[in-house]
PDB file of N, CA and C in Angstrom:
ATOM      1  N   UNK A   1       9.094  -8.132  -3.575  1.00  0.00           N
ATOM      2  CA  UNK A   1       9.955  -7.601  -2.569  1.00  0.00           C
ATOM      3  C   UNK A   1      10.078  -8.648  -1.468  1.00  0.00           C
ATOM      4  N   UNK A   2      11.399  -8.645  -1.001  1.00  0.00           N
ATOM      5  CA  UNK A   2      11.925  -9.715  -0.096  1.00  0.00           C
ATOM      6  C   UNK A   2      12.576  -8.991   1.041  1.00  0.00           C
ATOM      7  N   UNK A   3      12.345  -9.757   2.080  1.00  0.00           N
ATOM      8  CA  UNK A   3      12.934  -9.033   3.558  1.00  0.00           C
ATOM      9  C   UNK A   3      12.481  -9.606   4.857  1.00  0.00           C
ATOM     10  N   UNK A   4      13.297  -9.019   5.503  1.00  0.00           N
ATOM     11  CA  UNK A   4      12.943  -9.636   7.259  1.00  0.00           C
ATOM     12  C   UNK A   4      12.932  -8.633   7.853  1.00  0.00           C
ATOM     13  N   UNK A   5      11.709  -8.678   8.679  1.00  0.00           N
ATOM     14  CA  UNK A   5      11.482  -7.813   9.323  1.00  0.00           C
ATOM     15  C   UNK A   5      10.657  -8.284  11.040  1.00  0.00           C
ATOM     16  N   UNK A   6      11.827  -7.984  12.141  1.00  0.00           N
ATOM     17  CA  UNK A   6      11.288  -8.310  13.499  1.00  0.00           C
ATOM     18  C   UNK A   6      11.915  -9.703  13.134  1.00  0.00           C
ATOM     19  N   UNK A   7      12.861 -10.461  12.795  1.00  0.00           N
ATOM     20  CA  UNK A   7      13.411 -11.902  12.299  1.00  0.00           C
ATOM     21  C   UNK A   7      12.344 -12.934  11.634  1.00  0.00           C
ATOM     22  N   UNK A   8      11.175 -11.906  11.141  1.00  0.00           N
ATOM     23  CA  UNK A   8      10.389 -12.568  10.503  1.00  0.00           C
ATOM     24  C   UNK A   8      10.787 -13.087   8.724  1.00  0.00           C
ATOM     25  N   UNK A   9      10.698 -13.963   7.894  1.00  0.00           N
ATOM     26  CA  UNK A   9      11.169 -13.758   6.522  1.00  0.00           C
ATOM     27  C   UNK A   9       9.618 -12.853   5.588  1.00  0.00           C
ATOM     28  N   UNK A  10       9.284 -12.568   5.301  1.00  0.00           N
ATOM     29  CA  UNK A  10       8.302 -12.108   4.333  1.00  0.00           C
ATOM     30  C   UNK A  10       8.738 -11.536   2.560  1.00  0.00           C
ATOM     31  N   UNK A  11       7.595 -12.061   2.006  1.00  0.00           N
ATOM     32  CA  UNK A  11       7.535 -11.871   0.610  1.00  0.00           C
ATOM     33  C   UNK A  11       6.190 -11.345   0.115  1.00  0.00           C
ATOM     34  N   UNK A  12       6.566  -9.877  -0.394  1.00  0.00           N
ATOM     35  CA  UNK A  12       5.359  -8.977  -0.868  1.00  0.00           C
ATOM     36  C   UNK A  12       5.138  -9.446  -2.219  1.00  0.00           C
ATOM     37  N   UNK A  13       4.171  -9.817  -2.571  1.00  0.00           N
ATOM     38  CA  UNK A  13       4.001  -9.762  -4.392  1.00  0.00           C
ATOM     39  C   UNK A  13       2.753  -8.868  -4.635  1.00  0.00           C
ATOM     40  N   UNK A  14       2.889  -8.441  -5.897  1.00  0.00           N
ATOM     41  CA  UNK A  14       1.720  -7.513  -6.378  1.00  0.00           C
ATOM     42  C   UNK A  14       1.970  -7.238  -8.003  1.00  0.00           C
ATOM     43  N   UNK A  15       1.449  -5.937  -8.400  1.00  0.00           N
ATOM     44  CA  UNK A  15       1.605  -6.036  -9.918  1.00  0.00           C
ATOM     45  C   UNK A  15       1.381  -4.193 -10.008  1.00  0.00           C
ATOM     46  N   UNK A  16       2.190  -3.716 -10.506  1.00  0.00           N
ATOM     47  CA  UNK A  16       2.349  -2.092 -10.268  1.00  0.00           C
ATOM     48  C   UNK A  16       0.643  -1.967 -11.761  1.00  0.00           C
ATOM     49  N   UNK A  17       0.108  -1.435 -11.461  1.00  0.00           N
ATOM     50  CA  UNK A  17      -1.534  -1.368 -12.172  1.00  0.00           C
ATOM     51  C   UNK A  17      -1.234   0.193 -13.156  1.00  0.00           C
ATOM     52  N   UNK A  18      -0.737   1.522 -12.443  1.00  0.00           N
ATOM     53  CA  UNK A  18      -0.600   2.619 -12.758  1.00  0.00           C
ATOM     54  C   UNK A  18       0.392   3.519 -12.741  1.00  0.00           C
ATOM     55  N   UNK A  19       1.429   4.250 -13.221  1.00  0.00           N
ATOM     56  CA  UNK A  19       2.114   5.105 -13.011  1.00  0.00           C
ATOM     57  C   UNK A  19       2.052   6.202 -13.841  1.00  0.00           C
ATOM     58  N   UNK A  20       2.099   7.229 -13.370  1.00  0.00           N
ATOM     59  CA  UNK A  20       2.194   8.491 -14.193  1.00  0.00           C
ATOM     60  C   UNK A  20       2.899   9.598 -13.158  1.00  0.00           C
ATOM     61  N   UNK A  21       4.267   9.476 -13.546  1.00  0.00           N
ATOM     62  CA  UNK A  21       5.674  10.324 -12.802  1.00  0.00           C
ATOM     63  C   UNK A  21       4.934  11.211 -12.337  1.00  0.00           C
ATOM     64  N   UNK A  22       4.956  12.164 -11.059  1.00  0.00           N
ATOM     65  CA  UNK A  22       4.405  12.799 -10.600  1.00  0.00           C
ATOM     66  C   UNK A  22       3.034  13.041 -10.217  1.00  0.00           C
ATOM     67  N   UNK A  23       2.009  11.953 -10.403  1.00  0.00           N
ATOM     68  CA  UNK A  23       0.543  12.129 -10.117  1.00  0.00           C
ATOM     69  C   UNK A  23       0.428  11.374  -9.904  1.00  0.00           C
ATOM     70  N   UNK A  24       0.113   9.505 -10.431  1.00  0.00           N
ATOM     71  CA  UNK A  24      -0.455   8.400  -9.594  1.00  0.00           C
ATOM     72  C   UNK A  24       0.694   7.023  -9.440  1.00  0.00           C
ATOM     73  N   UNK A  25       0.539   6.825  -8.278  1.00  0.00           N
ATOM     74  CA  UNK A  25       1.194   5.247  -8.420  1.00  0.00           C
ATOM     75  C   UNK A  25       0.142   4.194  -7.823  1.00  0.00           C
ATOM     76  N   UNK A  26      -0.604   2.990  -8.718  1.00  0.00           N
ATOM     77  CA  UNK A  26      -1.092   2.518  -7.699  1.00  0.00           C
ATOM     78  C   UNK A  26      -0.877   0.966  -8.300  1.00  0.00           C
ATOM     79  N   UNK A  27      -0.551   0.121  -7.277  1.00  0.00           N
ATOM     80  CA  UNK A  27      -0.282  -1.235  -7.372  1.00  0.00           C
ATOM     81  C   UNK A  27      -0.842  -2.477  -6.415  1.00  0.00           C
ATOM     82  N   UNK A  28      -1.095  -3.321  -6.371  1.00  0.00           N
ATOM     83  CA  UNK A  28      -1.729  -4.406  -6.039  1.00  0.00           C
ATOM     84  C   UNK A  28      -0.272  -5.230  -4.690  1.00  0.00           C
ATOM     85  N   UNK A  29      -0.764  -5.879  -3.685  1.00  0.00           N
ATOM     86  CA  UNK A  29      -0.352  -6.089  -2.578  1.00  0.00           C
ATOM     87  C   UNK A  29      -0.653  -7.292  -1.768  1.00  0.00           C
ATOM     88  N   UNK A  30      -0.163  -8.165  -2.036  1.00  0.00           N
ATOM     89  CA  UNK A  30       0.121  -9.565  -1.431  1.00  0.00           C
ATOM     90  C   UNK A  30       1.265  -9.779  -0.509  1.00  0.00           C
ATOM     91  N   UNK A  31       1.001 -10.196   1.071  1.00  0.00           N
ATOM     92  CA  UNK A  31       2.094 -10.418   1.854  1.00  0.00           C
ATOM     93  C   UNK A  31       2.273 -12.036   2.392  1.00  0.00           C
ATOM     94  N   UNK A  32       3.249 -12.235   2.475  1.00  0.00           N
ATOM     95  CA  UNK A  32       3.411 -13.960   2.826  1.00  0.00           C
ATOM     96  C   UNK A  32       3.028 -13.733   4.145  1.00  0.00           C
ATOM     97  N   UNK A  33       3.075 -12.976   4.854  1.00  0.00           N
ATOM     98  CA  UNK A  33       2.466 -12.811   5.989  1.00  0.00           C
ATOM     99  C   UNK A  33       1.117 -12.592   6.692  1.00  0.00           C
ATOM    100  N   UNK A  34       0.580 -12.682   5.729  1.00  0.00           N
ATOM    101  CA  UNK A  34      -0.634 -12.741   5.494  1.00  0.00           C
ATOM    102  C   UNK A  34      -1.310 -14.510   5.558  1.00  0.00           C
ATOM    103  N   UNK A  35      -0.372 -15.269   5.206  1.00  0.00           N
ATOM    104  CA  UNK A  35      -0.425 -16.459   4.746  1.00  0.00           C
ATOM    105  C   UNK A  35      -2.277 -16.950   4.026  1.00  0.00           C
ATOM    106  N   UNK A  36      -2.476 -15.831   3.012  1.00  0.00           N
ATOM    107  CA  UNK A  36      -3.125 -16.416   2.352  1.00  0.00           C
ATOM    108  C   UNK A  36      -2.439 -16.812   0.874  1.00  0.00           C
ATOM    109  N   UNK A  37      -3.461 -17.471   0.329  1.00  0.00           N
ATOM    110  CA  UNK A  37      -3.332 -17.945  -0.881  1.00  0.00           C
ATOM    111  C   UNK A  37      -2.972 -16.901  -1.971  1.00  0.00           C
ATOM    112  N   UNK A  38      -2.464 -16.863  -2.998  1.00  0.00           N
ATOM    113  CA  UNK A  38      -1.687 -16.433  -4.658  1.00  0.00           C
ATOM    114  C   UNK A  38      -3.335 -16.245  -5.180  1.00  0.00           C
ATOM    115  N   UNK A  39      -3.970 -15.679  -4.495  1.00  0.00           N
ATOM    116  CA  UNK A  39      -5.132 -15.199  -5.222  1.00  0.00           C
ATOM    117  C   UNK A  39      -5.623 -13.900  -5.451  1.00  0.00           C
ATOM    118  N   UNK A  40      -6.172 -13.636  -6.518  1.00  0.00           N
ATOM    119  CA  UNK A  40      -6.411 -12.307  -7.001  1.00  0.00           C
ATOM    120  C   UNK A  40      -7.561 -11.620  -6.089  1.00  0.00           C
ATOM    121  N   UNK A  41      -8.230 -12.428  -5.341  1.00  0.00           N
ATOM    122  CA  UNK A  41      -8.966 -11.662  -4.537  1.00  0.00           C
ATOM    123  C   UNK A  41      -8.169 -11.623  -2.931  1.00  0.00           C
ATOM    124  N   UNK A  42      -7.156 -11.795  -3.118  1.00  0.00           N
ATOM    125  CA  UNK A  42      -6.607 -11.490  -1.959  1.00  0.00           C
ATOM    126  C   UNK A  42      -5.745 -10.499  -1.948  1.00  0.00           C
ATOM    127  N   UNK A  43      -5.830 -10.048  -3.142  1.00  0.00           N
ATOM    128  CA  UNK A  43      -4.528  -8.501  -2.531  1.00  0.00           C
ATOM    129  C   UNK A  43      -5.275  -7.667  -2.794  1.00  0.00           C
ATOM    130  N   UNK A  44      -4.554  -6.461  -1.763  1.00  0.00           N
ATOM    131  CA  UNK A  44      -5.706  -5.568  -1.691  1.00  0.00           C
ATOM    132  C   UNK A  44      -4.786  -4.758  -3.072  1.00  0.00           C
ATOM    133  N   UNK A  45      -5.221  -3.365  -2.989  1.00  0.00           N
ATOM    134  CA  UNK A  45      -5.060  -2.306  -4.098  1.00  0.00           C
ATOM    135  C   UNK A  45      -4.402  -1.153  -3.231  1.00  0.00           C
ATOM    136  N   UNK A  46      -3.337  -0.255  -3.942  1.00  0.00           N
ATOM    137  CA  UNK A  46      -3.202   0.793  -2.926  1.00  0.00           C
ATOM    138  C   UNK A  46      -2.770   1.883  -4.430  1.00  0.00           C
ATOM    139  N   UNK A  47      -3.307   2.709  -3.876  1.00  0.00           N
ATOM    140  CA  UNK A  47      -3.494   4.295  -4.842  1.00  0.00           C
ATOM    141  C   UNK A  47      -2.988   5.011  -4.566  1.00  0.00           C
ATOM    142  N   UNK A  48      -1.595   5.664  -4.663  1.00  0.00           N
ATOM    143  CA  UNK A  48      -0.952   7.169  -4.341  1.00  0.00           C
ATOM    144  C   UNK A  48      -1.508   8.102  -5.510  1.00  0.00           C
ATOM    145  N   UNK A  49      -2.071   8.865  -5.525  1.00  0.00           N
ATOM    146  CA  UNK A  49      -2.143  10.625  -5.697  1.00  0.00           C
ATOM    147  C   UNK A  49      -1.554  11.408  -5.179  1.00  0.00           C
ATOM    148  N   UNK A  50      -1.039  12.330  -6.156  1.00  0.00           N
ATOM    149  CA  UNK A  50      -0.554  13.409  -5.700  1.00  0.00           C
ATOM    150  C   UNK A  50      -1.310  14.666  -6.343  1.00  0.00           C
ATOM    151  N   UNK A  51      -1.245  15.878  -6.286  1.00  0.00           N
ATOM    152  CA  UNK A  51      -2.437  16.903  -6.264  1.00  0.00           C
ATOM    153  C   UNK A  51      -1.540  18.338  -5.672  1.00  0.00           C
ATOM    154  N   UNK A  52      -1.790  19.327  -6.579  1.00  0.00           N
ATOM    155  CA  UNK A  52      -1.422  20.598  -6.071  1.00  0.00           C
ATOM    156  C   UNK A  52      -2.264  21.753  -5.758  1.00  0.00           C
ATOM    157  N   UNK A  53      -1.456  22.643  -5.065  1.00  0.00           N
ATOM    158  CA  UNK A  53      -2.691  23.281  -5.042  1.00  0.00           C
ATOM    159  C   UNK A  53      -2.089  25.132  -5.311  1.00  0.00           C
ATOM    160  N   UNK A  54      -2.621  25.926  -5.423  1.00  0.00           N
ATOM    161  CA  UNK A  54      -2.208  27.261  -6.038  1.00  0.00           C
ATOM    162  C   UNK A  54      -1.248  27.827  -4.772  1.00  0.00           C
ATOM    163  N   UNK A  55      -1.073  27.257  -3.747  1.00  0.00           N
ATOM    164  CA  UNK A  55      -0.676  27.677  -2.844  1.00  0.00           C
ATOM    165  C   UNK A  55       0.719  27.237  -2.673  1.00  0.00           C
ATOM    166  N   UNK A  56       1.025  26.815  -3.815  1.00  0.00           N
ATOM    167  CA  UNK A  56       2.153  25.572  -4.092  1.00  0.00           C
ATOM    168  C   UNK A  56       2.762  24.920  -3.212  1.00  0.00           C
ATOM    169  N   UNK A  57       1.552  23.886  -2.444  1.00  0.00           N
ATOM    170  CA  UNK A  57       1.553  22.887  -1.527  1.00  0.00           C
ATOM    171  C   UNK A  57       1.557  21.931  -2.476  1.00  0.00           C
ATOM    172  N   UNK A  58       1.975  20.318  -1.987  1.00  0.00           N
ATOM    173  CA  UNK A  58       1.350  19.154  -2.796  1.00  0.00           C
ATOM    174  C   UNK A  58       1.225  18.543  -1.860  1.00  0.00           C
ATOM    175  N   UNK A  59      -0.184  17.603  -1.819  1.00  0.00           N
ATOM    176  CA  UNK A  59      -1.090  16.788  -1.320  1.00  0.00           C
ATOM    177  C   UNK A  59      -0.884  15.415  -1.855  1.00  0.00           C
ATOM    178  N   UNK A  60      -0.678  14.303  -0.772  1.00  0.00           N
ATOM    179  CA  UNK A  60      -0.461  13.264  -1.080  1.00  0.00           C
ATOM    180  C   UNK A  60      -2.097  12.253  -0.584  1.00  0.00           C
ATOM    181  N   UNK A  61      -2.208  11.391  -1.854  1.00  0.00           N
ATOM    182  CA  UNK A  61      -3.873  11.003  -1.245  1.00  0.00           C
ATOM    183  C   UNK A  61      -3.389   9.483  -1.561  1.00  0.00           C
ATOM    184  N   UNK A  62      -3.883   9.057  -0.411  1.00  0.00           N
ATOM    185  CA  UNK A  62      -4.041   7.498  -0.062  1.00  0.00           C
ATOM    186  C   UNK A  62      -5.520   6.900   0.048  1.00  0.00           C
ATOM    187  N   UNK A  63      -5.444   5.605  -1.260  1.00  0.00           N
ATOM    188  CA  UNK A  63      -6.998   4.811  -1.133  1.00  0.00           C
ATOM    189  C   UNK A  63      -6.231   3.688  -0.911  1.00  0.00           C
ATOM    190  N   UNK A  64      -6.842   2.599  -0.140  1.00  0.00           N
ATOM    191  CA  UNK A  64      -6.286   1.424   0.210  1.00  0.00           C
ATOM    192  C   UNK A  64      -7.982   0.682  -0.581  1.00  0.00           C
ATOM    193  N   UNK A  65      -7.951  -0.150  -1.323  1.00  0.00           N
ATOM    194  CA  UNK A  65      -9.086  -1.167  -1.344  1.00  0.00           C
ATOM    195  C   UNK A  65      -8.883  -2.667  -1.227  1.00  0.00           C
ATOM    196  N   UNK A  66     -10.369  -3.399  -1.284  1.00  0.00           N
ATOM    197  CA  UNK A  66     -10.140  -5.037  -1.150  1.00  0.00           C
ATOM    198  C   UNK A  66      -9.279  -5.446  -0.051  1.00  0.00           C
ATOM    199  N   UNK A  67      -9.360  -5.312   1.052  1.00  0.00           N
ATOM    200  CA  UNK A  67      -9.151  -5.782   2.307  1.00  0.00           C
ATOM    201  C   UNK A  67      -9.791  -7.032   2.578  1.00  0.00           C
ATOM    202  N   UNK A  68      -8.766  -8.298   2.432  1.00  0.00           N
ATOM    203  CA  UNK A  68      -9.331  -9.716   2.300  1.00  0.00           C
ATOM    204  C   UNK A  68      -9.791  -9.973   3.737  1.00  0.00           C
ATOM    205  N   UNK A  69      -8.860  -9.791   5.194  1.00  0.00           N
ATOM    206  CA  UNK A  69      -9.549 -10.129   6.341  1.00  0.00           C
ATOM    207  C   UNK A  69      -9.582  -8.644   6.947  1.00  0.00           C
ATOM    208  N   UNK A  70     -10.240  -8.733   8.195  1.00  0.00           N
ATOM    209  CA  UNK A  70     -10.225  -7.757   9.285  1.00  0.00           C
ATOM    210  C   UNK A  70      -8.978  -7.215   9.617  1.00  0.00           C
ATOM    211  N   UNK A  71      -7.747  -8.160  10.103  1.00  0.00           N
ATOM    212  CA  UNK A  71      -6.866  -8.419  10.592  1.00  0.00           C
ATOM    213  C   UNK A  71      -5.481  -7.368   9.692  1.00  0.00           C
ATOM    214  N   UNK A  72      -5.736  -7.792   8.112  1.00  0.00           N
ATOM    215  CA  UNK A  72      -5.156  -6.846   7.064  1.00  0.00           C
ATOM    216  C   UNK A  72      -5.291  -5.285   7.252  1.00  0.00           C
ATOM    217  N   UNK A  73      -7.010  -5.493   7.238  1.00  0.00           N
ATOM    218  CA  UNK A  73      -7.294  -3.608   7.511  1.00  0.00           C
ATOM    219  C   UNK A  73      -6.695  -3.061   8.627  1.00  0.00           C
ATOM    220  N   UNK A  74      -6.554  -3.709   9.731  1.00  0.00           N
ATOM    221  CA  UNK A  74      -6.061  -2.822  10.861  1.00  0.00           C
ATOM    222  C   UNK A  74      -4.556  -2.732  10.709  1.00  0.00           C
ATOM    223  N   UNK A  75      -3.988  -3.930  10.003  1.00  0.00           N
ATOM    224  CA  UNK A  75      -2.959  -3.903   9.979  1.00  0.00           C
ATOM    225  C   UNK A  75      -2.302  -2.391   8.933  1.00  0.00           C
ATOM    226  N   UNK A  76      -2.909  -2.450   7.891  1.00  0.00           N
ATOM    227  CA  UNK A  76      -2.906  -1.824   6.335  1.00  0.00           C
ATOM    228  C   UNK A  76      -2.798   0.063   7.676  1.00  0.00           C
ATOM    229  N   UNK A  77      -4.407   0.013   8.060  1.00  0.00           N
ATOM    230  CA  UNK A  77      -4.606   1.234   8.820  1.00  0.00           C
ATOM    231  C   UNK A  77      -3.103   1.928   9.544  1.00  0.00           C
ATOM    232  N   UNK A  78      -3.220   0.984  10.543  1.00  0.00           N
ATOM    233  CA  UNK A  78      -1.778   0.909  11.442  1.00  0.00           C
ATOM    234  C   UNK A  78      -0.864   1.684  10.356  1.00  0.00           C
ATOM    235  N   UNK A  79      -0.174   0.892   9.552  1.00  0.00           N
ATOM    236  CA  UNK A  79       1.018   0.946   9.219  1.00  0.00           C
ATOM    237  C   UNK A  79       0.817   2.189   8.181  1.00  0.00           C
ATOM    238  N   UNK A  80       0.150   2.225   7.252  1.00  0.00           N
ATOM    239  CA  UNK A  80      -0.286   3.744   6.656  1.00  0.00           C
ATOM    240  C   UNK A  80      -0.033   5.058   7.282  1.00  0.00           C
ATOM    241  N   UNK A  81      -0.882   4.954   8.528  1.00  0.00           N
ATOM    242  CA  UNK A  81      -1.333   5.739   8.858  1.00  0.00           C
ATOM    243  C   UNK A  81      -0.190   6.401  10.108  1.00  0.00           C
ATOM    244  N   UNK A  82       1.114   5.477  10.294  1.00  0.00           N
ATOM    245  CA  UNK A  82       1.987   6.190  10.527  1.00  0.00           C
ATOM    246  C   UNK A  82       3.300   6.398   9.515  1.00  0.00           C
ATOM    247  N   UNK A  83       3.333   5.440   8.380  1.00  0.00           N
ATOM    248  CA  UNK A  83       3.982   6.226   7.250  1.00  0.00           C
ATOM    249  C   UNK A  83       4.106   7.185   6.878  1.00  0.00           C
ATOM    250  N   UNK A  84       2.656   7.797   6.925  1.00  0.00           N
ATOM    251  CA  UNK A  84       2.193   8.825   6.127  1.00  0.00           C
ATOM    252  C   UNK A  84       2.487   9.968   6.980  1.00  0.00           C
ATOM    253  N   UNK A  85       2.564   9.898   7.820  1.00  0.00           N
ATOM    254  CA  UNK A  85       3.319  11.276   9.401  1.00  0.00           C
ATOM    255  C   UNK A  85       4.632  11.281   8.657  1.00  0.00           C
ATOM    256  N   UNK A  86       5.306  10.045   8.668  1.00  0.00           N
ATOM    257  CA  UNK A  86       7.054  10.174   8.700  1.00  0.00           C
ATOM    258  C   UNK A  86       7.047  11.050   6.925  1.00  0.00           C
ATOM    259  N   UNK A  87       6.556  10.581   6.140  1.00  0.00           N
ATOM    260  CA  UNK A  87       6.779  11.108   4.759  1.00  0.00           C
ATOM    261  C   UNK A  87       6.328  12.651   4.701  1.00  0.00           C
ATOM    262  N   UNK A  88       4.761  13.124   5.582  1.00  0.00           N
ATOM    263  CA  UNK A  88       4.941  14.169   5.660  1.00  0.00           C
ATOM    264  C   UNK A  88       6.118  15.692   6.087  1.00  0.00           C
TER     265      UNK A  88
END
């Protein structure tokens, strides 16, 4: 994925790991903005679940793993963690 964002240029790479239509998506996450290296220990992992419940609610579950710096996690935190308001 390619884009500008804030007149910044950035390029996401990753590798989709899981899908199963309606229950998991989880894929791997490299940002040029990040400006690290094309390395496998540098992208983190991100896990969507989804989950019902008898109350016929559905629950959306977020795991983020492998957070290469500090700087990622807060960033990863940040930006999640108001996604996840707007999608609710």
């Amino acid at each position: 994925m390619k884009g500008k964002l804030h007149k910044v240029k950035f390029e996401n790479l990753g590798t989709i790991l899981q899908f199963k239509p309606e229950k998991v998506f989880e894929y791997t996450h490299l940002s040029s903005i990040s400006k690290l290296p094309d390395q496998p220990e540098n992208y983190c992992t991100l896990n969507f679940s989804l989950s019902s419940s008898d109350a016929d609610e559905t629950t959306l579950n977020l795991s983020i793993a492998n957070f290469p710096t500090y700087s990622i996690y807060k960033h990863m935190d940040f930006y999640w963690r108001s996604a996840l308001v707007v999608l609710k």
